[in-house]
C-alpha atoms as a PDB file:
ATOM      1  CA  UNK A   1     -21.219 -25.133   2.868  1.00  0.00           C
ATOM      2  CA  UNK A   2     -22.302 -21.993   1.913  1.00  0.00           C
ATOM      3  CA  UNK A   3     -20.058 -19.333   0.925  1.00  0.00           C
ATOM      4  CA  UNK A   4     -18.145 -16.372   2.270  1.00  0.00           C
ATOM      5  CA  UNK A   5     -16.330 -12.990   0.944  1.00  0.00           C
ATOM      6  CA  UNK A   6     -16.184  -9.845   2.537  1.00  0.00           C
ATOM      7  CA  UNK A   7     -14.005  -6.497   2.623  1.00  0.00           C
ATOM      8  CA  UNK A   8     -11.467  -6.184   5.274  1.00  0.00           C
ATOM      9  CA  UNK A   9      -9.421  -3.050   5.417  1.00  0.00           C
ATOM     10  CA  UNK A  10      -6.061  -2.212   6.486  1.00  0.00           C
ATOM     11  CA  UNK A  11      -5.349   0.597   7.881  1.00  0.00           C
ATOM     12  CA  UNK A  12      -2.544   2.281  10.193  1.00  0.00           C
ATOM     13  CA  UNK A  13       0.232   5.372  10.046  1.00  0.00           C
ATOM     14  CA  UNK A  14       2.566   5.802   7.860  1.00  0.00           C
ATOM     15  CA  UNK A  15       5.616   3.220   8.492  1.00  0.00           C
ATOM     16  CA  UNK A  16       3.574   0.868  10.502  1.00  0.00           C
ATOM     17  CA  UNK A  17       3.995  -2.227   8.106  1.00  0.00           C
ATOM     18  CA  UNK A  18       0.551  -2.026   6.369  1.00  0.00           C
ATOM     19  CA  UNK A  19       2.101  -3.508   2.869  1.00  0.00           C
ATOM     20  CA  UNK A  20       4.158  -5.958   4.078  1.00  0.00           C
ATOM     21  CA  UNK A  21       1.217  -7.449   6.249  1.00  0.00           C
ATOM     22  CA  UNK A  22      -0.941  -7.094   3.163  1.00  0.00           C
ATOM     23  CA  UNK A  23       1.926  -8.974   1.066  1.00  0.00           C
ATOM     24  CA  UNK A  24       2.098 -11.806   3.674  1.00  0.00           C
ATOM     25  CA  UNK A  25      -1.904 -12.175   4.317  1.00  0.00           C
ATOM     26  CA  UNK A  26      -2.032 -12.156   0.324  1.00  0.00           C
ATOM     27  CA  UNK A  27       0.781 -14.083  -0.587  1.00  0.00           C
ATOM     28  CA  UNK A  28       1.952 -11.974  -3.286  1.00  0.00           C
ATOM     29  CA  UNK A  29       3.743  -8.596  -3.858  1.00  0.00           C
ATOM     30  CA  UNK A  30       0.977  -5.954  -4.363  1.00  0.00           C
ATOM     31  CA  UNK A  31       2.090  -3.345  -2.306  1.00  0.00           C
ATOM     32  CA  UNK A  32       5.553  -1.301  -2.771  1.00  0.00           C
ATOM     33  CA  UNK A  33       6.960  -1.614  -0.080  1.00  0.00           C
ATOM     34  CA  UNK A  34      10.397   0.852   1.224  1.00  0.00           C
ATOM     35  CA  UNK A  35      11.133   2.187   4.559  1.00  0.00           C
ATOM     36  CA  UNK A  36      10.237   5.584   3.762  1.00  0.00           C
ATOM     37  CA  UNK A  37       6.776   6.266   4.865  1.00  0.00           C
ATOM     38  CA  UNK A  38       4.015   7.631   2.992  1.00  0.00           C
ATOM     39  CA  UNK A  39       4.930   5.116   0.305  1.00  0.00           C
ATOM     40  CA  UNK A  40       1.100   3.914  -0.212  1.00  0.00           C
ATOM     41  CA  UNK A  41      -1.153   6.630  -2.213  1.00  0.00           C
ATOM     42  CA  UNK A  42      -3.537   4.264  -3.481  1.00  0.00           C
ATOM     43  CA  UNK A  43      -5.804   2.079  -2.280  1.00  0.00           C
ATOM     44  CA  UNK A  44      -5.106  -1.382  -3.473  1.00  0.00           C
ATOM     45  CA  UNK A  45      -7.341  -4.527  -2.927  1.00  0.00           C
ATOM     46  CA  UNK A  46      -5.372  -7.858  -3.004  1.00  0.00           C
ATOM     47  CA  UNK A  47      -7.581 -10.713  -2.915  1.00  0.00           C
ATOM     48  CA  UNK A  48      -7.221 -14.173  -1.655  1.00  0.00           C
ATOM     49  CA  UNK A  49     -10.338 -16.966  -3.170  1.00  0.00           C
ATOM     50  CA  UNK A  50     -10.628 -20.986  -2.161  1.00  0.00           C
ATOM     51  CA  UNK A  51     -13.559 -22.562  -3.139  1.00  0.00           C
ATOM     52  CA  UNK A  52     -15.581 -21.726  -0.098  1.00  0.00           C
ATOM     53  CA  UNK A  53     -14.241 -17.924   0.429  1.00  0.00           C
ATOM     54  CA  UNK A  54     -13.111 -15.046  -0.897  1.00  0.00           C
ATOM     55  CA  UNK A  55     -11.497 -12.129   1.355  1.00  0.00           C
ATOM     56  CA  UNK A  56     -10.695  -9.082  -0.347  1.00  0.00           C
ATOM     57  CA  UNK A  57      -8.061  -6.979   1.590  1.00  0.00           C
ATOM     58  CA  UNK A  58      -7.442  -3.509   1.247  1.00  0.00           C
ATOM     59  CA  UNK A  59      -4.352  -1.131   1.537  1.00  0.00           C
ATOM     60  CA  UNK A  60      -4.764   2.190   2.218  1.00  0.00           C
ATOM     61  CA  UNK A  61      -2.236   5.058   2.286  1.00  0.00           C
ATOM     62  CA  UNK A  62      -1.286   5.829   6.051  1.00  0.00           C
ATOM     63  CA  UNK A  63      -2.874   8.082   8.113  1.00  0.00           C
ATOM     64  CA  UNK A  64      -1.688  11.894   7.921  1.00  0.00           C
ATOM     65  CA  UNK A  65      -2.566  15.699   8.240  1.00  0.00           C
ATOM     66  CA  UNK A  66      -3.482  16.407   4.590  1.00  0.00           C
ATOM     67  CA  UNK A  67      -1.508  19.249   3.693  1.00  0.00           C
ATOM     68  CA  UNK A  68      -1.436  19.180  -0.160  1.00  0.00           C
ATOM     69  CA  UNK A  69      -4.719  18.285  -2.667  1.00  0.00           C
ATOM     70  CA  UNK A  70      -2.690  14.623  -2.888  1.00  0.00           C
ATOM     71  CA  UNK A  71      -3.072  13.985   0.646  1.00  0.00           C
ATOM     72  CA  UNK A  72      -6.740  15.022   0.981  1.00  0.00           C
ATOM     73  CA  UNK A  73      -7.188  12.505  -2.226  1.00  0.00           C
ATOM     74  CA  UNK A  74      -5.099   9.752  -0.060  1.00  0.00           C
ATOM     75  CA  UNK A  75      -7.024  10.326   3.340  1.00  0.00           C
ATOM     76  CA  UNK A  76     -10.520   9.969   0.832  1.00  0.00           C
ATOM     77  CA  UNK A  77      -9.199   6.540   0.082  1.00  0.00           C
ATOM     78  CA  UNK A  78      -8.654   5.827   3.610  1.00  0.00           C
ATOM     79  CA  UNK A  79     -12.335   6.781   4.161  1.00  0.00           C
ATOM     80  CA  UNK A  80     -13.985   4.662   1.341  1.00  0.00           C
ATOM     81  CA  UNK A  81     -11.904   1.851   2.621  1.00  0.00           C
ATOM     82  CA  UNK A  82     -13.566   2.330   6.212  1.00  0.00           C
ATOM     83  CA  UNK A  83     -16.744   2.601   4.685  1.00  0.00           C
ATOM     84  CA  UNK A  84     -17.107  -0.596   3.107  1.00  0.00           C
ATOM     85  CA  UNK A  85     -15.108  -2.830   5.131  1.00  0.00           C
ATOM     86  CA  UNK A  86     -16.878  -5.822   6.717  1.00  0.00           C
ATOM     87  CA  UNK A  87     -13.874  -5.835   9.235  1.00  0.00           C
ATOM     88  CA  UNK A  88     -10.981  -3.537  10.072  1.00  0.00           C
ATOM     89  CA  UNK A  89      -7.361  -4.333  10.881  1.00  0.00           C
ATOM     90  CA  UNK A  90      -5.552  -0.942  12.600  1.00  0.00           C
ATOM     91  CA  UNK A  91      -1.599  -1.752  12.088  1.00  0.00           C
ATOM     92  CA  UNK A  92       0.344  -0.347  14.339  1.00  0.00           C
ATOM     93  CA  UNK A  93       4.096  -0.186  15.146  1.00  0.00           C
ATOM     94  CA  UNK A  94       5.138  -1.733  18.618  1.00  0.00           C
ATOM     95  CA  UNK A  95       7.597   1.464  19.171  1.00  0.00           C
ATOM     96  CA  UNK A  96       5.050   4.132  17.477  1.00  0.00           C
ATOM     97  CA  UNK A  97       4.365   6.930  19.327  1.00  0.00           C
ATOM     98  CA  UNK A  98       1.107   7.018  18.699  1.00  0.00           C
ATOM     99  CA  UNK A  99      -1.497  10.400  18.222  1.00  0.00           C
ATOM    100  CA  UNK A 100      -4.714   8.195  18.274  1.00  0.00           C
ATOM    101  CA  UNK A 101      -6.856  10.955  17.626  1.00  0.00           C
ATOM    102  CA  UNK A 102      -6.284  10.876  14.204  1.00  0.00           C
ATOM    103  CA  UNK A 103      -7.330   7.538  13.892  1.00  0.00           C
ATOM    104  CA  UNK A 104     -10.663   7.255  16.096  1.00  0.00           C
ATOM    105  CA  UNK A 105     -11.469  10.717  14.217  1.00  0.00           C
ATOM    106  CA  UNK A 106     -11.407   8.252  11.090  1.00  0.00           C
ATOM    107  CA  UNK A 107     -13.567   5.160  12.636  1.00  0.00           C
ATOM    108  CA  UNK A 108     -15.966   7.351  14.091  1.00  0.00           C
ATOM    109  CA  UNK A 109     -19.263   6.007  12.616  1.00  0.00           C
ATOM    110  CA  UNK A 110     -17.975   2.455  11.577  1.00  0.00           C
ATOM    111  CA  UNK A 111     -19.834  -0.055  12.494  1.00  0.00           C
ATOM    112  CA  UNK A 112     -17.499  -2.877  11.282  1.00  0.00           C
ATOM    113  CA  UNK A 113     -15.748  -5.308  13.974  1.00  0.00           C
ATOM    114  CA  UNK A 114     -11.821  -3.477  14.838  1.00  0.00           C
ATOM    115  CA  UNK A 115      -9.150  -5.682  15.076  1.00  0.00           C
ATOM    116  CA  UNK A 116      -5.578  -3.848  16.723  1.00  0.00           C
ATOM    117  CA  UNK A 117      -2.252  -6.017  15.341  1.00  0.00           C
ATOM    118  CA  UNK A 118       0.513  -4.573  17.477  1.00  0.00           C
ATOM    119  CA  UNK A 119       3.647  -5.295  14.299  1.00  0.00           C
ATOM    120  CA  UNK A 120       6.985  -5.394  14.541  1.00  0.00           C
ATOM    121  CA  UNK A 121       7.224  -6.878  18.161  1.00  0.00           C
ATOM    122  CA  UNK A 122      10.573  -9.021  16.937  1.00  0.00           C
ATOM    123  CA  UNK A 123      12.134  -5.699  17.288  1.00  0.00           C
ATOM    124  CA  UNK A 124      10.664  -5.445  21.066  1.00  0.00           C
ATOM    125  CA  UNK A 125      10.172  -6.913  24.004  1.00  0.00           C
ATOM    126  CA  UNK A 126       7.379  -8.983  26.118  1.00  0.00           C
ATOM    127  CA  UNK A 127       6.874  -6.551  28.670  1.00  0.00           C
ATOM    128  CA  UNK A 128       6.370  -3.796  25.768  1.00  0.00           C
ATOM    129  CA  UNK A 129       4.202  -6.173  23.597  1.00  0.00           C
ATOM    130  CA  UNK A 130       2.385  -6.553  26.891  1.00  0.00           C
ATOM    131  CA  UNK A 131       1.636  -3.027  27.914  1.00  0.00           C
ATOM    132  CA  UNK A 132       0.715  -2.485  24.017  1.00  0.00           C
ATOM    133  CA  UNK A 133      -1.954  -5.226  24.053  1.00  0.00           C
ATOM    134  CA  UNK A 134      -3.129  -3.050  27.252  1.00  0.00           C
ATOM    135  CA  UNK A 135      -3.219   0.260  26.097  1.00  0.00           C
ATOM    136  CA  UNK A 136      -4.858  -0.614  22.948  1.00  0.00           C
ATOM    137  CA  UNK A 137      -7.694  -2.882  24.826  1.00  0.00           C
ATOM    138  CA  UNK A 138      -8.331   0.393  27.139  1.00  0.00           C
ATOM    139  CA  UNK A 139      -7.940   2.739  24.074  1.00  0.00           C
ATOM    140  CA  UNK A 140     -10.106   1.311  21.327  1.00  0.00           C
ATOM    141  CA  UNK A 141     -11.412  -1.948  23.196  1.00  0.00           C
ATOM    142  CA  UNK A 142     -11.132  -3.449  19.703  1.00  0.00           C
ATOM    143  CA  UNK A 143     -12.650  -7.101  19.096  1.00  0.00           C
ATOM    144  CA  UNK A 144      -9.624  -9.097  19.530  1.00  0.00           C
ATOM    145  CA  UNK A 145      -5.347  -7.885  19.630  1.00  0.00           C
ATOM    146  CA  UNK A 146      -2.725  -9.854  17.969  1.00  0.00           C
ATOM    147  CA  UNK A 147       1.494  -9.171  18.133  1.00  0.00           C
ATOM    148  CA  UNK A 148       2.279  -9.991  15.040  1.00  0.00           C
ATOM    149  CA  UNK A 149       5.971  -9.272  13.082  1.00  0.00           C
ATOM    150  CA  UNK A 150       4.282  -9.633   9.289  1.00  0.00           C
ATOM    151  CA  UNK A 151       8.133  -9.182   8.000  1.00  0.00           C
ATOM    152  CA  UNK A 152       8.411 -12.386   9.544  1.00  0.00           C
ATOM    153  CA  UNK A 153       5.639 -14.236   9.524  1.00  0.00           C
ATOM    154  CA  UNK A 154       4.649 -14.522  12.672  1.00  0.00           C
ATOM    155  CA  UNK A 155       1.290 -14.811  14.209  1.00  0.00           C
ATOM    156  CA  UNK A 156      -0.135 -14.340  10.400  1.00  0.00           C
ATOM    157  CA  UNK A 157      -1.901 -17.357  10.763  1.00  0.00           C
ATOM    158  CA  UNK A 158      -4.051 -16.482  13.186  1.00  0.00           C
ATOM    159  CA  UNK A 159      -5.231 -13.311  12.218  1.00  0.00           C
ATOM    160  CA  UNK A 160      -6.387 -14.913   8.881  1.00  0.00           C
ATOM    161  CA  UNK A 161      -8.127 -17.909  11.115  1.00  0.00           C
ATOM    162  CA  UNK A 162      -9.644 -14.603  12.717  1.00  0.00           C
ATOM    163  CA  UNK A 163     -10.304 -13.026   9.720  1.00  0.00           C
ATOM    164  CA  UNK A 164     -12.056 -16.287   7.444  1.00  0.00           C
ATOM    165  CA  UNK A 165     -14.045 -16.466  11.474  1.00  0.00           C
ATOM    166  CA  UNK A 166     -15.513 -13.079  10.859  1.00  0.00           C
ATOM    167  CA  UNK A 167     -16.435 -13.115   6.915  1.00  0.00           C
ATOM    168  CA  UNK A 168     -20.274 -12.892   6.153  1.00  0.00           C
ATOM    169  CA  UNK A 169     -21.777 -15.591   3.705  1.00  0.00           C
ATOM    170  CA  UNK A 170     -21.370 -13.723   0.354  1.00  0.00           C
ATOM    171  CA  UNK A 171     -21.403 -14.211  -3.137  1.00  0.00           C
ATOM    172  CA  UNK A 172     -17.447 -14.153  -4.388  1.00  0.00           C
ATOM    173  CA  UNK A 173     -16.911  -9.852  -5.529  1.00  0.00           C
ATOM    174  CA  UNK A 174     -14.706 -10.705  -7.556  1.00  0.00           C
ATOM    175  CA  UNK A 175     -13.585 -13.375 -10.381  1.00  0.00           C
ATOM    176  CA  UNK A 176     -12.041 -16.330  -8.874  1.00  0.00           C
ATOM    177  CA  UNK A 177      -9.234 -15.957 -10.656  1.00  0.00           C
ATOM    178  CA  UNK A 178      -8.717 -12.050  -9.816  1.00  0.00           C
ATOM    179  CA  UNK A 179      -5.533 -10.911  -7.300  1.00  0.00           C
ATOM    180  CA  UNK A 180      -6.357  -7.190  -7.435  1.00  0.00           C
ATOM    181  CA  UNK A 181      -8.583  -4.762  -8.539  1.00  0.00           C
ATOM    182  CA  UNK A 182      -5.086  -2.708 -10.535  1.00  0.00           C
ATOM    183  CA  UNK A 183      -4.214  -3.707 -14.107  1.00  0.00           C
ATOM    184  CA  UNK A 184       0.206  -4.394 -14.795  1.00  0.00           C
ATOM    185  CA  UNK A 185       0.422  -0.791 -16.211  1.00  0.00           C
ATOM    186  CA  UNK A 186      -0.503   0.421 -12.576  1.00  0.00           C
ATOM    187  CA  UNK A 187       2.055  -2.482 -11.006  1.00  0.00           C
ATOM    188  CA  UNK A 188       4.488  -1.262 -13.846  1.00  0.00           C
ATOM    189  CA  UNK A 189       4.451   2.363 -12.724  1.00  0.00           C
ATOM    190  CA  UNK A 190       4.493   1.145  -8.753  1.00  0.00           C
ATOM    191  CA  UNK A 191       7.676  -0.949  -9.132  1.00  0.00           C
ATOM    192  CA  UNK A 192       9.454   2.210 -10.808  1.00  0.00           C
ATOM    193  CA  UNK A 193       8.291   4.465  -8.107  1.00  0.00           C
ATOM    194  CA  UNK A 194       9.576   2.164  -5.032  1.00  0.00           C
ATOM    195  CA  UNK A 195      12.834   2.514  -6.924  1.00  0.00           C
ATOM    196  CA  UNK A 196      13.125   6.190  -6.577  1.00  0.00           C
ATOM    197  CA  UNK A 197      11.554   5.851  -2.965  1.00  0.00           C
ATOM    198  CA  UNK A 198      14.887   3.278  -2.203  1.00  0.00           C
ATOM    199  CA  UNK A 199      17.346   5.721  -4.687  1.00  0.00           C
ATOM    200  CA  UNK A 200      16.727   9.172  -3.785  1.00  0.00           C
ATOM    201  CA  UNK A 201      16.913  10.877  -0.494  1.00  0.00           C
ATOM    202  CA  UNK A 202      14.481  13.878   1.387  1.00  0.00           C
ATOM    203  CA  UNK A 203      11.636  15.564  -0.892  1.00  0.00           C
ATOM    204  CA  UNK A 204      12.595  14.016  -4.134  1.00  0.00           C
ATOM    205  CA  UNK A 205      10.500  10.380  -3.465  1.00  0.00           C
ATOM    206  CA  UNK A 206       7.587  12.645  -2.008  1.00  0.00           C
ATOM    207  CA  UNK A 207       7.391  15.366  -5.381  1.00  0.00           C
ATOM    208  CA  UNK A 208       7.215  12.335  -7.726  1.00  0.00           C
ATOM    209  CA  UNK A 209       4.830  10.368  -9.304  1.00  0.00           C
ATOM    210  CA  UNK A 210       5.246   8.006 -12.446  1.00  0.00           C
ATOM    211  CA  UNK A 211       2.852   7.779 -15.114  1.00  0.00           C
ATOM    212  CA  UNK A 212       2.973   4.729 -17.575  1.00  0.00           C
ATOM    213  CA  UNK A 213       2.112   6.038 -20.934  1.00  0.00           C
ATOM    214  CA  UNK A 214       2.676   2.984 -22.943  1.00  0.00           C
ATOM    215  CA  UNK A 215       2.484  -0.892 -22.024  1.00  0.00           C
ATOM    216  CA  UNK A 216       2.557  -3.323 -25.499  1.00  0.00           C
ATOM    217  CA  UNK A 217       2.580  -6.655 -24.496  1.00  0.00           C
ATOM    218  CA  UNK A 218       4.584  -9.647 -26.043  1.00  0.00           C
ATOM    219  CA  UNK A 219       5.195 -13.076 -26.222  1.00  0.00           C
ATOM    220  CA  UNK A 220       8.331 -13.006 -24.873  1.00  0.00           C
ATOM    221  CA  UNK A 221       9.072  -9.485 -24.350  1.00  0.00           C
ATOM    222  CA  UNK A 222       6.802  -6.112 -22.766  1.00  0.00           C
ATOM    223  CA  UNK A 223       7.620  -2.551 -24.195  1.00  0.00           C
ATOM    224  CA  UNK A 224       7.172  -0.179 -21.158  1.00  0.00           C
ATOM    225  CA  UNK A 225       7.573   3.664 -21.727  1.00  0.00           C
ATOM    226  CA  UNK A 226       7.414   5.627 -18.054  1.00  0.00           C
ATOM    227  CA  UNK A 227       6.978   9.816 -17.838  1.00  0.00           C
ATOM    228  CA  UNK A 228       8.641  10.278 -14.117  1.00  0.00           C
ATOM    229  CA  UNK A 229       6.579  13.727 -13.298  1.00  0.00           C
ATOM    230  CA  UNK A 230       8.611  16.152 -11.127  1.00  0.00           C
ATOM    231  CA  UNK A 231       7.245  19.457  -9.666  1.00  0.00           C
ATOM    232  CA  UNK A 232      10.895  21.244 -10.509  1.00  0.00           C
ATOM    233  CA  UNK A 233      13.985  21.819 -12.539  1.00  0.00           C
ATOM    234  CA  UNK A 234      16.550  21.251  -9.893  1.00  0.00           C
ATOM    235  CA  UNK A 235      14.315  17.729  -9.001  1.00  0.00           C
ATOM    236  CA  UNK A 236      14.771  16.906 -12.720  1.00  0.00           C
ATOM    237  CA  UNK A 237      18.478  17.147 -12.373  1.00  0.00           C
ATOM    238  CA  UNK A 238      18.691  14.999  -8.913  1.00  0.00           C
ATOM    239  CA  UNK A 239      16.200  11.928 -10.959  1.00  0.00           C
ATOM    240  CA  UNK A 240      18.257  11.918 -14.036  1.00  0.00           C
ATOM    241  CA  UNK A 241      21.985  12.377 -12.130  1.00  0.00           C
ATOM    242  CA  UNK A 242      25.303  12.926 -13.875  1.00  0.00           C
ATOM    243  CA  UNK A 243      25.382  11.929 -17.504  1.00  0.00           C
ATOM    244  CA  UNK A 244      22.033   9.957 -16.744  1.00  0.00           C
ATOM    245  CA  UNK A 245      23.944   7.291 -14.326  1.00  0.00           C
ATOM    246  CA  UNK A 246      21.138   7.949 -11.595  1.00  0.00           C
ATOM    247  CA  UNK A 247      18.132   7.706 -13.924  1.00  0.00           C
ATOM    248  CA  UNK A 248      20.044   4.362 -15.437  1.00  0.00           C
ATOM    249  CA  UNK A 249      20.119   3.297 -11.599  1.00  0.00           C
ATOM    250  CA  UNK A 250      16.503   3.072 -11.405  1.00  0.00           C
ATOM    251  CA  UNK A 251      15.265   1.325 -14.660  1.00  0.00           C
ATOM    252  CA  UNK A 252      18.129  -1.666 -14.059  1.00  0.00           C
ATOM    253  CA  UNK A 253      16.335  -1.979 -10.920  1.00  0.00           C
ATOM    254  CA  UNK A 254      12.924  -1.412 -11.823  1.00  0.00           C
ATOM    255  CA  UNK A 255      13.705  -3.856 -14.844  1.00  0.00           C
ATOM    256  CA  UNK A 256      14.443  -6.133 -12.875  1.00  0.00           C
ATOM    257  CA  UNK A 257      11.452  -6.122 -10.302  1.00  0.00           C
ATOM    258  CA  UNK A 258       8.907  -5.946 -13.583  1.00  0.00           C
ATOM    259  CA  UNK A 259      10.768  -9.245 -14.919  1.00  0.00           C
ATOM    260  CA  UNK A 260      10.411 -11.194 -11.905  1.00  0.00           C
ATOM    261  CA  UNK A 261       6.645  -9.732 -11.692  1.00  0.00           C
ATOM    262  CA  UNK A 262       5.663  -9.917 -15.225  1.00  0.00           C
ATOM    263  CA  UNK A 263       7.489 -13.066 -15.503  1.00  0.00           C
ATOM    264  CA  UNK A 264       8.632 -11.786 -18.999  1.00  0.00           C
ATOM    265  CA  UNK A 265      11.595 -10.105 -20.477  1.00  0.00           C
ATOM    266  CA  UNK A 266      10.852  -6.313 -20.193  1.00  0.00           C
ATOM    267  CA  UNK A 267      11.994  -2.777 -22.498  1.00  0.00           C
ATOM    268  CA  UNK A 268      11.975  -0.158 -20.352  1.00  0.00           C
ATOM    269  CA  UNK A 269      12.296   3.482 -20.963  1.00  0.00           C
ATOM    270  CA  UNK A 270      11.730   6.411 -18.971  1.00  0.00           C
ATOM    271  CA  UNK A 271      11.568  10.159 -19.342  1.00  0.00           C
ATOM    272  CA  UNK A 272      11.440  12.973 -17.023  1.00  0.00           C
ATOM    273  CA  UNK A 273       9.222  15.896 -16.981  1.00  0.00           C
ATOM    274  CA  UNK A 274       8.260  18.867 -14.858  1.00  0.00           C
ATOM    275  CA  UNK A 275       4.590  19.594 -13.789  1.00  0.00           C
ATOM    276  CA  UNK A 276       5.291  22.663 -11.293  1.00  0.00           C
ATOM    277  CA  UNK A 277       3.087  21.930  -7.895  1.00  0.00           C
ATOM    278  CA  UNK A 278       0.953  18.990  -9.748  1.00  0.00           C
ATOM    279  CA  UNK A 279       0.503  18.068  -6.028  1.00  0.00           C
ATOM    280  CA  UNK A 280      -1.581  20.902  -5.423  1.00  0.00           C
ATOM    281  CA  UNK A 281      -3.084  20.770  -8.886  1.00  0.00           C
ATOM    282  CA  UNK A 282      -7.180  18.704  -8.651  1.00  0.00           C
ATOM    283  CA  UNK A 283      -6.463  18.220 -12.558  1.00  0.00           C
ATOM    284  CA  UNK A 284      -3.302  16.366 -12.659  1.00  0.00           C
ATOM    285  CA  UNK A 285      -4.517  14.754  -9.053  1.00  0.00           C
ATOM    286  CA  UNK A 286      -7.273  13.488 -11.270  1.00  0.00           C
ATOM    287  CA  UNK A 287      -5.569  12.867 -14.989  1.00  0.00           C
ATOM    288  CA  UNK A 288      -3.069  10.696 -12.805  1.00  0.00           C
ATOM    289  CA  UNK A 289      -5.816   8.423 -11.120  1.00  0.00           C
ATOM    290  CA  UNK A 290      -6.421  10.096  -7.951  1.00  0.00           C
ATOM    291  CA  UNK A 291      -9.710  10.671  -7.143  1.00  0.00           C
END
């Protein structure tokens, strides 16, 4: 039997369930996932290899208006993702009012097969699901709909049966042994950053990004230092809290996610420091990974 791999991007709004559908066709934790939205600002691949396939999925930030240098850097992700996938899977939330333009604006020109996964329908009914499934088939008239509820499993199955279907005979991308395309620092820093996005309430989540600056691995133990980067003063004050107890908040946590992760005993220690704007800023957008 000859042998398969392809791309297969995932793409959708914010909020629409994009991670946890990755986590659940991938069967691991790749993606942060918090019920903010806007948590995703990179692309990550997680990838799933047998002996006969290999199917490398990819997570993209949601779709949005760019309004700072960040988002224009997060909708550029988006793009490339488009761009190579062999097949497309548009998430979308069963109650989201949903601006389409946004998103045909961003398949214009892709060739690749478009499957629609209505998610979230345990929270809905059948007559919604089924007027869903309608709209989408007149909207997009996408190669095949699913209703799927990827926090619960359901009708997973299938659109991995639909997805193996669809994958071109290809050399693996990858080694077989590869999950993602990210190294742990990267996971590090992501597990510390869906702490603040479940901690801290309005801007604060949004005007923060975390920035692993050392990662020494042991036997038995992994020395993690973290820089949280704020664009303000006041911002510093609301991340570290009274006599630190916030900051403390969010490494026990974090700590704890990296440990289950890492599958090691982990040192963690975190500092905070202001970079006014760095949102706006192409150099830091670039010094911290963003292309």
């Amino acid at each position: 039997m000859a042998h398969k791999a392809g791309f297969v991007s995932i793409i959708g709004k914010p909020n629409a369930g994009k991670s946890t559908l990755m986590n659940a066709l991938v069967g691991e934790k790749m993606s942060i996932i918090t019920p903010k939205a806007q948590t995703t600002r990179h692309r990550i691949l997680g990838i799933v290899n047998t002996d006969d396939y290999q199917i490398v999925f990819s997570d993209t930030p949601g779709i949005i208006k760019p309004h700072y240098a960040l988002h224009e850097s997060m909708m550029h992700q988006v793009d490339g993702s488009i761009v190579d996938a062999d097949l497309i899977l548009l998430v979308t939330d069963i109650h989201e009012e949903f601006n389409e333009q946004d998103v045909i604006k961003k398949l214009e020109g892709s060739t690749a097969p478009l499957v629609v996964l209505i998610n979230k329908i345990d929270l809905s009914t059948e007559d919604e699901v089924k007027e869903k499934v309608e709209y989408w088939q007149e909207k997009l008239n996408p190669k095949a709909i699913y209703a799927i509820s990827a926090l619960l499993d359901h009708n997973i199955k299938a659109v991995m049966d639909f997805v193996l279907d669809g994958l071109p005979e290809h050399p693996a991308y990858y080694e077989k042994d590869a999950l993602t395309d990210r190294n742990d620092r990267f996971f590090a820093s992501e597990m510390i950053r869906a702490q603040i996005f479940k901690q801290y309430k309005k801007e604060i989540p949004y005007s923060t990004e975390v920035i692993v600056t050392a990662f020494v691995e042991g036997e038995k133990l992994h020395r993690i230092s973290a820089e949280i980067i704020v664009e303000r003063d006041s911002q510093k004050n609301i991340i570290i809290g009274t006599k630190g107890e916030m900051l403390k908040i969010v490494g026990t946590y974090a700590r704890r996610d990296m440990e289950d992760f890492f599958q090691k005993k982990i040192f963690l220690e975190m500092f905070v420091k202001v970079i006014p704007d760095w949102r706006s800023k192409k150099n830091y957008l670039k010094k911290f990974g963003y292309e």
